[in-house]
PDB file of N, CA and C in Angstrom:
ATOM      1  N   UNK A   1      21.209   8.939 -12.786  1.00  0.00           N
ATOM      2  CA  UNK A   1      19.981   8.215 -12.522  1.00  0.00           C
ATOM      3  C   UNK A   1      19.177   8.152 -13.814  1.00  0.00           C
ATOM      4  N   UNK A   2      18.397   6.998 -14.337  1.00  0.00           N
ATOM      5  CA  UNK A   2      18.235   6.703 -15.210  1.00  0.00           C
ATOM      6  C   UNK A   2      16.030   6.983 -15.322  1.00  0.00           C
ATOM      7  N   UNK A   3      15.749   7.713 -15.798  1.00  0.00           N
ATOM      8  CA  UNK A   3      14.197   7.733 -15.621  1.00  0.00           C
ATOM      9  C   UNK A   3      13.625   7.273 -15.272  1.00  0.00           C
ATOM     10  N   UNK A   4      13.594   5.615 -15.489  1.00  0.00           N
ATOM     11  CA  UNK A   4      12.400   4.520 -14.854  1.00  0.00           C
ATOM     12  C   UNK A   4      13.441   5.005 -13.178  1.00  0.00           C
ATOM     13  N   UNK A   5      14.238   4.787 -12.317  1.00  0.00           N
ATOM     14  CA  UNK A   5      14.405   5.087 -11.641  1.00  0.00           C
ATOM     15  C   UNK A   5      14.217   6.180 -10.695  1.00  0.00           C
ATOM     16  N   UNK A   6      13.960   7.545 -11.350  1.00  0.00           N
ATOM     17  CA  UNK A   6      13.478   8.741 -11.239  1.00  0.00           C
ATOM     18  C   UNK A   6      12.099   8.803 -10.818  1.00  0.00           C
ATOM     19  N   UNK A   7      10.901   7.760 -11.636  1.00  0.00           N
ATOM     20  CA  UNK A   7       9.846   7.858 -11.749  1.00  0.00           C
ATOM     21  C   UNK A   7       9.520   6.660 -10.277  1.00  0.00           C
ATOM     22  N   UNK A   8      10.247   6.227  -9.991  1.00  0.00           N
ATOM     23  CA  UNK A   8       9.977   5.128  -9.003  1.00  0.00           C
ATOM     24  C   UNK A   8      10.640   5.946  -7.612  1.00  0.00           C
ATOM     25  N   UNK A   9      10.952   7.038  -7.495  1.00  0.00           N
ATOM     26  CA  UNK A   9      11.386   7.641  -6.329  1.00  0.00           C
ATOM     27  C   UNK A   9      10.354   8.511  -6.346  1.00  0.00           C
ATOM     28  N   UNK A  10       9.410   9.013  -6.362  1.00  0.00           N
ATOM     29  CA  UNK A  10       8.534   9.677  -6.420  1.00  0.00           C
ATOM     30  C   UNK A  10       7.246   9.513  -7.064  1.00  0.00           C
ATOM     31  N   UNK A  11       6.282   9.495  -6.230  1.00  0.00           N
ATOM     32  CA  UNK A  11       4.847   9.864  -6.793  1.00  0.00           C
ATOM     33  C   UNK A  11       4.229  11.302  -6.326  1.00  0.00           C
ATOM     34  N   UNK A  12       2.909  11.042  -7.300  1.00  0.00           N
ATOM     35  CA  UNK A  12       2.105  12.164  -7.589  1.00  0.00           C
ATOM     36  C   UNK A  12       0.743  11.614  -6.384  1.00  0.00           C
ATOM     37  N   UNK A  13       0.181  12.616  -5.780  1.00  0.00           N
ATOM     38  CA  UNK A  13      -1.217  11.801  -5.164  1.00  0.00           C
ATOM     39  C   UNK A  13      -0.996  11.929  -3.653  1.00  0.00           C
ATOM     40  N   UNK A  14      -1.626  11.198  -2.994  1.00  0.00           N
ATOM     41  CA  UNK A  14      -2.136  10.459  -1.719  1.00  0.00           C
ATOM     42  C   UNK A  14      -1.710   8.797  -1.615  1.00  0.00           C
ATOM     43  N   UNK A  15      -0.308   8.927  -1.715  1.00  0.00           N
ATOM     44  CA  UNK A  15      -0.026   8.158  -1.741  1.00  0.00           C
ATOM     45  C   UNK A  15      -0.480   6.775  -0.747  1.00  0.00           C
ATOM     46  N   UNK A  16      -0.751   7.574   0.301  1.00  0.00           N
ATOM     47  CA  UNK A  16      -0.960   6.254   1.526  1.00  0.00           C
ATOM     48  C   UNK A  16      -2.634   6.119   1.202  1.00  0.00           C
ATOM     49  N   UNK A  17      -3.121   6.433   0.879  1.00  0.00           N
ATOM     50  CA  UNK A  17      -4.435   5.629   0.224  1.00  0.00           C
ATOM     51  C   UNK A  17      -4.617   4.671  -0.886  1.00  0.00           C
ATOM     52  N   UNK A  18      -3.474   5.297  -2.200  1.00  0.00           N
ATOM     53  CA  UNK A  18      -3.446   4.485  -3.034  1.00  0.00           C
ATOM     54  C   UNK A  18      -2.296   3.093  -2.419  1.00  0.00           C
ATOM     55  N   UNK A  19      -1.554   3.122  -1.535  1.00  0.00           N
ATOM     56  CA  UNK A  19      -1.084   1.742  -0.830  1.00  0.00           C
ATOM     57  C   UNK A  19      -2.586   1.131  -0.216  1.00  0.00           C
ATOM     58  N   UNK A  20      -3.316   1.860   0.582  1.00  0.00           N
ATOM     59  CA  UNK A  20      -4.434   0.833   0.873  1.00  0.00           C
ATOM     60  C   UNK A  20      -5.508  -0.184  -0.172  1.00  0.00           C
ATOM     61  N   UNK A  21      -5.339   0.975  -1.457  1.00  0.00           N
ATOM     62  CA  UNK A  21      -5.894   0.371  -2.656  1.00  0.00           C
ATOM     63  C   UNK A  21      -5.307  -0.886  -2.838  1.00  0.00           C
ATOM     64  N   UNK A  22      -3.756  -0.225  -3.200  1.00  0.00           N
ATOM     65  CA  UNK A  22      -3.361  -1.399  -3.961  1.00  0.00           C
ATOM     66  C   UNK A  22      -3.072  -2.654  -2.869  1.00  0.00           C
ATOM     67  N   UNK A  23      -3.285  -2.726  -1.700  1.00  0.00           N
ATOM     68  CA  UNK A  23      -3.223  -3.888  -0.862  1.00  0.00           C
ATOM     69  C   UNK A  23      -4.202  -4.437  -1.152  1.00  0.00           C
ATOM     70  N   UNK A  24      -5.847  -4.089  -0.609  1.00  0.00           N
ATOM     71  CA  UNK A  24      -6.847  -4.580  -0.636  1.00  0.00           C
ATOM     72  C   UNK A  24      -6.954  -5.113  -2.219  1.00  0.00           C
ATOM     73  N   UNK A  25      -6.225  -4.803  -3.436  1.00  0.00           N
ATOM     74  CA  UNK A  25      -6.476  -5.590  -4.296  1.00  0.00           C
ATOM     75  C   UNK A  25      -5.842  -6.763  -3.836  1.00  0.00           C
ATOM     76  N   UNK A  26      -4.186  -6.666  -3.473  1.00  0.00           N
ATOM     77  CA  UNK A  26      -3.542  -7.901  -3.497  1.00  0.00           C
ATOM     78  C   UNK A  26      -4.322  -8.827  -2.659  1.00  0.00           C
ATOM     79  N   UNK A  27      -5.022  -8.499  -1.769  1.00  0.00           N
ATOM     80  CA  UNK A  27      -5.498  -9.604  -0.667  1.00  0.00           C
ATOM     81  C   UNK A  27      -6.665 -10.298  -1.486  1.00  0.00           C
ATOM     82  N   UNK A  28      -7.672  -9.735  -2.434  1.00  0.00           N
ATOM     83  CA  UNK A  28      -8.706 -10.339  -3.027  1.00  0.00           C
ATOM     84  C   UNK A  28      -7.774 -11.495  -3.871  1.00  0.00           C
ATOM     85  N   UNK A  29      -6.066 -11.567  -3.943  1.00  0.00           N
ATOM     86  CA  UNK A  29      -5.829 -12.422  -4.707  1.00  0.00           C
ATOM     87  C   UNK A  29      -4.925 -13.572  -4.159  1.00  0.00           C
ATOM     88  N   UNK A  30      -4.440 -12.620  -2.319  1.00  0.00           N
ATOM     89  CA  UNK A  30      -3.552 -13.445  -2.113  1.00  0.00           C
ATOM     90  C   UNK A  30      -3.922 -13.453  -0.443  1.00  0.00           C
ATOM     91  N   UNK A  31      -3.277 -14.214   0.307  1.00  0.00           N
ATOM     92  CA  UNK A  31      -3.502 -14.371   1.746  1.00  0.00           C
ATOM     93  C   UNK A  31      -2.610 -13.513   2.129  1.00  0.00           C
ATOM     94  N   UNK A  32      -3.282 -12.835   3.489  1.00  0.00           N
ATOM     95  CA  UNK A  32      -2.773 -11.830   4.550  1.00  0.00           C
ATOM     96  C   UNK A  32      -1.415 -12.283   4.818  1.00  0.00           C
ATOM     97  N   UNK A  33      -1.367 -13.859   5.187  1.00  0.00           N
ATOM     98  CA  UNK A  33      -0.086 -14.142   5.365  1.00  0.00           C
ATOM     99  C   UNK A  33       1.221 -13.504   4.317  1.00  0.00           C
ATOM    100  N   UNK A  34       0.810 -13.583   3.126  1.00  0.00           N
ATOM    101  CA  UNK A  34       2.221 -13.554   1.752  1.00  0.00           C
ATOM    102  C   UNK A  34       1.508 -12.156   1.424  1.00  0.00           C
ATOM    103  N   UNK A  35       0.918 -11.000   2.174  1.00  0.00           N
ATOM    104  CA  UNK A  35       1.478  -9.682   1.970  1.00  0.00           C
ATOM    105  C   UNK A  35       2.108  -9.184   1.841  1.00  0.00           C
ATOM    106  N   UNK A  36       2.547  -8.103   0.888  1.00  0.00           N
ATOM    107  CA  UNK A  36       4.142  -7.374   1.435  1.00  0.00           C
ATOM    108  C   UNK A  36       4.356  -6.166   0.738  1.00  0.00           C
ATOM    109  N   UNK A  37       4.805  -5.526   1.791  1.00  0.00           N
ATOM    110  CA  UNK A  37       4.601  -4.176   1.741  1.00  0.00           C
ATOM    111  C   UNK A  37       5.518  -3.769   0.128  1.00  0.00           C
ATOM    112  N   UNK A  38       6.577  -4.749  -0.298  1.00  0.00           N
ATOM    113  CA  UNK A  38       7.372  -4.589  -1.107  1.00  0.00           C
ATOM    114  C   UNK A  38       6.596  -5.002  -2.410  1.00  0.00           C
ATOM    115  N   UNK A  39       6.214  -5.681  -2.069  1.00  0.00           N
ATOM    116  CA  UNK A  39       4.692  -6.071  -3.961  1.00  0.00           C
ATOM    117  C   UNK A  39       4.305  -4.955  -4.000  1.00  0.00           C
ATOM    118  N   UNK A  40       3.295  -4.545  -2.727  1.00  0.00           N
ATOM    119  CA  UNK A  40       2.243  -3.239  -3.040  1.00  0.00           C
ATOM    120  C   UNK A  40       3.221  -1.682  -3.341  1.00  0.00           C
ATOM    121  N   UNK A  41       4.257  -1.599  -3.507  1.00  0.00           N
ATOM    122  CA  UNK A  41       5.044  -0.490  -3.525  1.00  0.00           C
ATOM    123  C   UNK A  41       5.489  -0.888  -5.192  1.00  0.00           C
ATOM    124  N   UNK A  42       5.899  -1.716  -5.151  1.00  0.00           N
ATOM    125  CA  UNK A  42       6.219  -2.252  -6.701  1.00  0.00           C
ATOM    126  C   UNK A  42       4.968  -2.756  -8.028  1.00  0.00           C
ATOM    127  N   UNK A  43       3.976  -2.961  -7.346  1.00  0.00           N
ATOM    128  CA  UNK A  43       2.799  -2.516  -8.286  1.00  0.00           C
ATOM    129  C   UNK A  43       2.145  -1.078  -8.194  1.00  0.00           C
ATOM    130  N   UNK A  44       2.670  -0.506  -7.619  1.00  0.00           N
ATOM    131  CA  UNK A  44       2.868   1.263  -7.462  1.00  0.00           C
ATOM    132  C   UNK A  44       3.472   1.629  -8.095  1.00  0.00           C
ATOM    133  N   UNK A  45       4.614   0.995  -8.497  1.00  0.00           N
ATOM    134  CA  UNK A  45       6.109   1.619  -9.020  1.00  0.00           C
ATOM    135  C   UNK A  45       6.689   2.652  -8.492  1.00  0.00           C
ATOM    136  N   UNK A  46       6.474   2.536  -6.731  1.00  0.00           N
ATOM    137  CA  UNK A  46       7.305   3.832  -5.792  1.00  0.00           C
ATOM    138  C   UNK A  46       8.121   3.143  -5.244  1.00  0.00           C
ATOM    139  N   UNK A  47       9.496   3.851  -4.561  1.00  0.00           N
ATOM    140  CA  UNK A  47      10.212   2.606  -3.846  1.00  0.00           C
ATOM    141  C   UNK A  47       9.934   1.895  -3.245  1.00  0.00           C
ATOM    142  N   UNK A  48      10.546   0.482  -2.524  1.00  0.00           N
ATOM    143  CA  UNK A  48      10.484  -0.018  -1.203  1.00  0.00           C
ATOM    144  C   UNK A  48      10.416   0.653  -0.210  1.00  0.00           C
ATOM    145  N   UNK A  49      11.254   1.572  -0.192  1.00  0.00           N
ATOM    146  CA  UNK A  49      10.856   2.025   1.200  1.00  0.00           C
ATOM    147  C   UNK A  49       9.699   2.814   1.396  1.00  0.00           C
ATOM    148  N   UNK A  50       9.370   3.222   0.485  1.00  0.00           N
ATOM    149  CA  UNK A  50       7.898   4.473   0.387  1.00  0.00           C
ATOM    150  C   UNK A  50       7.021   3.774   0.946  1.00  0.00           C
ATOM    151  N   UNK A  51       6.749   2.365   1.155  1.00  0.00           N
ATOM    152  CA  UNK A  51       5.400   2.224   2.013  1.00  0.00           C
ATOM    153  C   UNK A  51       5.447   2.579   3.512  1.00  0.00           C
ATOM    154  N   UNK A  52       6.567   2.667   3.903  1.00  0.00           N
ATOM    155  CA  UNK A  52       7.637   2.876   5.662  1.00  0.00           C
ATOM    156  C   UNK A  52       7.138   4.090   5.745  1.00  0.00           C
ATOM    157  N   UNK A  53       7.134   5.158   4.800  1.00  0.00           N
ATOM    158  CA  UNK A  53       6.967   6.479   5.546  1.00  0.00           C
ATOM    159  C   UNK A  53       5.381   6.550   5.961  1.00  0.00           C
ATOM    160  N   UNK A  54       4.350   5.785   5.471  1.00  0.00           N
ATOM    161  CA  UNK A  54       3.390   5.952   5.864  1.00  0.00           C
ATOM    162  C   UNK A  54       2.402   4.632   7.142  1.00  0.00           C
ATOM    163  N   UNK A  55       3.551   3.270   7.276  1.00  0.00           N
ATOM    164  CA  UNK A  55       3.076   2.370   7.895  1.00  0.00           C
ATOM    165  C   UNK A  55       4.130   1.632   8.239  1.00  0.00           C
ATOM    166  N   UNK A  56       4.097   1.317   9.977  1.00  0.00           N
ATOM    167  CA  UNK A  56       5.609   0.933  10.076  1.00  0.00           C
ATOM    168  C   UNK A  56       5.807  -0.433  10.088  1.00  0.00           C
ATOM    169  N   UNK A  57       5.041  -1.075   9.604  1.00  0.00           N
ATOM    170  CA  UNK A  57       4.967  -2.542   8.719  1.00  0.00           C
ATOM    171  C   UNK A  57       3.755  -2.916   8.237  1.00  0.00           C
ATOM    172  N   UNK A  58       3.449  -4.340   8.300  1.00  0.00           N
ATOM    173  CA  UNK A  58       2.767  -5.328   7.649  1.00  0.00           C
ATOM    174  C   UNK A  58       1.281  -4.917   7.939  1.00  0.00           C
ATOM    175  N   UNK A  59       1.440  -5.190   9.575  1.00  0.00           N
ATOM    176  CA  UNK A  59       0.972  -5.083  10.926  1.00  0.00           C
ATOM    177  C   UNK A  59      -0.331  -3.811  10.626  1.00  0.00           C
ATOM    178  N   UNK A  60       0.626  -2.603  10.882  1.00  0.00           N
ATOM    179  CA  UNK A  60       0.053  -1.468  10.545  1.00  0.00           C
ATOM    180  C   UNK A  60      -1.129  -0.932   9.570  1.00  0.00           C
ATOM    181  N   UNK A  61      -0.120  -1.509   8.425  1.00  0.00           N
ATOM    182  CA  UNK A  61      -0.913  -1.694   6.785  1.00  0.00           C
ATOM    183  C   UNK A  61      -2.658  -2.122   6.846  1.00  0.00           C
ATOM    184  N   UNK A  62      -2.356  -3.676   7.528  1.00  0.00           N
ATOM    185  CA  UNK A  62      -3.250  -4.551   7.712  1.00  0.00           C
ATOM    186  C   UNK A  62      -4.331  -3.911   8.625  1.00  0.00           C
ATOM    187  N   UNK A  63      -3.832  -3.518   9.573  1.00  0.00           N
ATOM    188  CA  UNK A  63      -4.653  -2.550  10.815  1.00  0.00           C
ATOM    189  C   UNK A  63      -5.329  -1.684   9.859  1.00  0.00           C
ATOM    190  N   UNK A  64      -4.881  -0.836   8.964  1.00  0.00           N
ATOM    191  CA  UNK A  64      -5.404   0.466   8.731  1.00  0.00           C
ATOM    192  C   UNK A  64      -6.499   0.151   7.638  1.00  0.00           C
ATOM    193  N   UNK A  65      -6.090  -1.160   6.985  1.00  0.00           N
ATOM    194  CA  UNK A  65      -7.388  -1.733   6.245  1.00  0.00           C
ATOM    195  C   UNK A  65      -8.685  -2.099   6.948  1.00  0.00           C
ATOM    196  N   UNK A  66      -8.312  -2.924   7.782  1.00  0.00           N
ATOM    197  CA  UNK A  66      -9.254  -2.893   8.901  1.00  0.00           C
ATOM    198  C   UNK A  66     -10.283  -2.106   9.213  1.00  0.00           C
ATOM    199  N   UNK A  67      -9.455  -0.880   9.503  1.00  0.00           N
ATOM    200  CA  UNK A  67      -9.931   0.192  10.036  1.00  0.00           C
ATOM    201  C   UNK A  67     -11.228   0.921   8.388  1.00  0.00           C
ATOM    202  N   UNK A  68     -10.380   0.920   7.738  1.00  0.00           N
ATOM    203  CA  UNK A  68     -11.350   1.373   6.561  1.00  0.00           C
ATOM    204  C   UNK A  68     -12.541   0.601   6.182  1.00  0.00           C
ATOM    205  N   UNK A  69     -12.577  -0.543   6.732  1.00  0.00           N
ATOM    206  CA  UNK A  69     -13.767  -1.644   6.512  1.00  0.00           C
ATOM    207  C   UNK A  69     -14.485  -1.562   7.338  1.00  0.00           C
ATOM    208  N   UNK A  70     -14.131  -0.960   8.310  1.00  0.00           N
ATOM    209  CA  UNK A  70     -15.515  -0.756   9.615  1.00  0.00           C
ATOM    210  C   UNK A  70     -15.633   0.666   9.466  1.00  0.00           C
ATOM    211  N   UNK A  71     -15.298   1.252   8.790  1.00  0.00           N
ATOM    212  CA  UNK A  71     -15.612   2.624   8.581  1.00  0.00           C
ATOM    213  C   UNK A  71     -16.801   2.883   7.369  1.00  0.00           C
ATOM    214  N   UNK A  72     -16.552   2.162   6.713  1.00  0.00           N
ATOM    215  CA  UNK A  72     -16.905   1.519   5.065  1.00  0.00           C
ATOM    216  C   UNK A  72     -18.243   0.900   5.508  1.00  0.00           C
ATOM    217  N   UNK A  73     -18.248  -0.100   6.290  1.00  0.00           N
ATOM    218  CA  UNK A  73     -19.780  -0.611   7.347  1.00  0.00           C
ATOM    219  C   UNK A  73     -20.192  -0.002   8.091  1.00  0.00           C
ATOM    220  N   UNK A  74     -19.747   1.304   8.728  1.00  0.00           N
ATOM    221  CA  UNK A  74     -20.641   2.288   9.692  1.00  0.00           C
ATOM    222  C   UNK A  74     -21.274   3.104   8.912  1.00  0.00           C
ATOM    223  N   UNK A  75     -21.069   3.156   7.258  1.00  0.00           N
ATOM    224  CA  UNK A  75     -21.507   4.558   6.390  1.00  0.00           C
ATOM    225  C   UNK A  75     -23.037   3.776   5.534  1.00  0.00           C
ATOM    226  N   UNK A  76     -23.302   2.074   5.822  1.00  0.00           N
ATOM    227  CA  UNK A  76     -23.876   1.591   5.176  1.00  0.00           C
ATOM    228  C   UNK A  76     -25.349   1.954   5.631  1.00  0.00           C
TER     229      UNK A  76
END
């Protein structure tokens, strides 16, 4: 296994927050529709599948943003 490969099977962190990050950027640039869980994992540089262990799709993802935006407006 070759390092950049090494470094893309594993992160450091909270990971399932920094996926909510890096979604809510993609959406300021792109529509809900052309989300994907496979961009936001790859502007992570963690595998594809690493967004699965924490959201069991699109669906989910999208939900849990949701959820942080009315959480985000109840603290205002």
């Amino acid at each position: 296994m070759n390092h950049a490969a090494g470094q893309r099977a594993y992160h450091h962190g909270n990971l399932r927050a920094k996926l909510l990050e890096q979604a809510i950027e993609q959406l300021r640039h792109t529509p809900a529709e052309q989300l994907s869980l496979r961009a936001v994992a790859r502007a992570l540089g963690v595998s594809q599948t690493a967004p699965y262990r924490h959201f069991s799709g699109k669906e989910a993802l999208l939900a849990a943003i949701a959820t942080r935006g009315y959480r985000e407006l109840l603290e205002l």
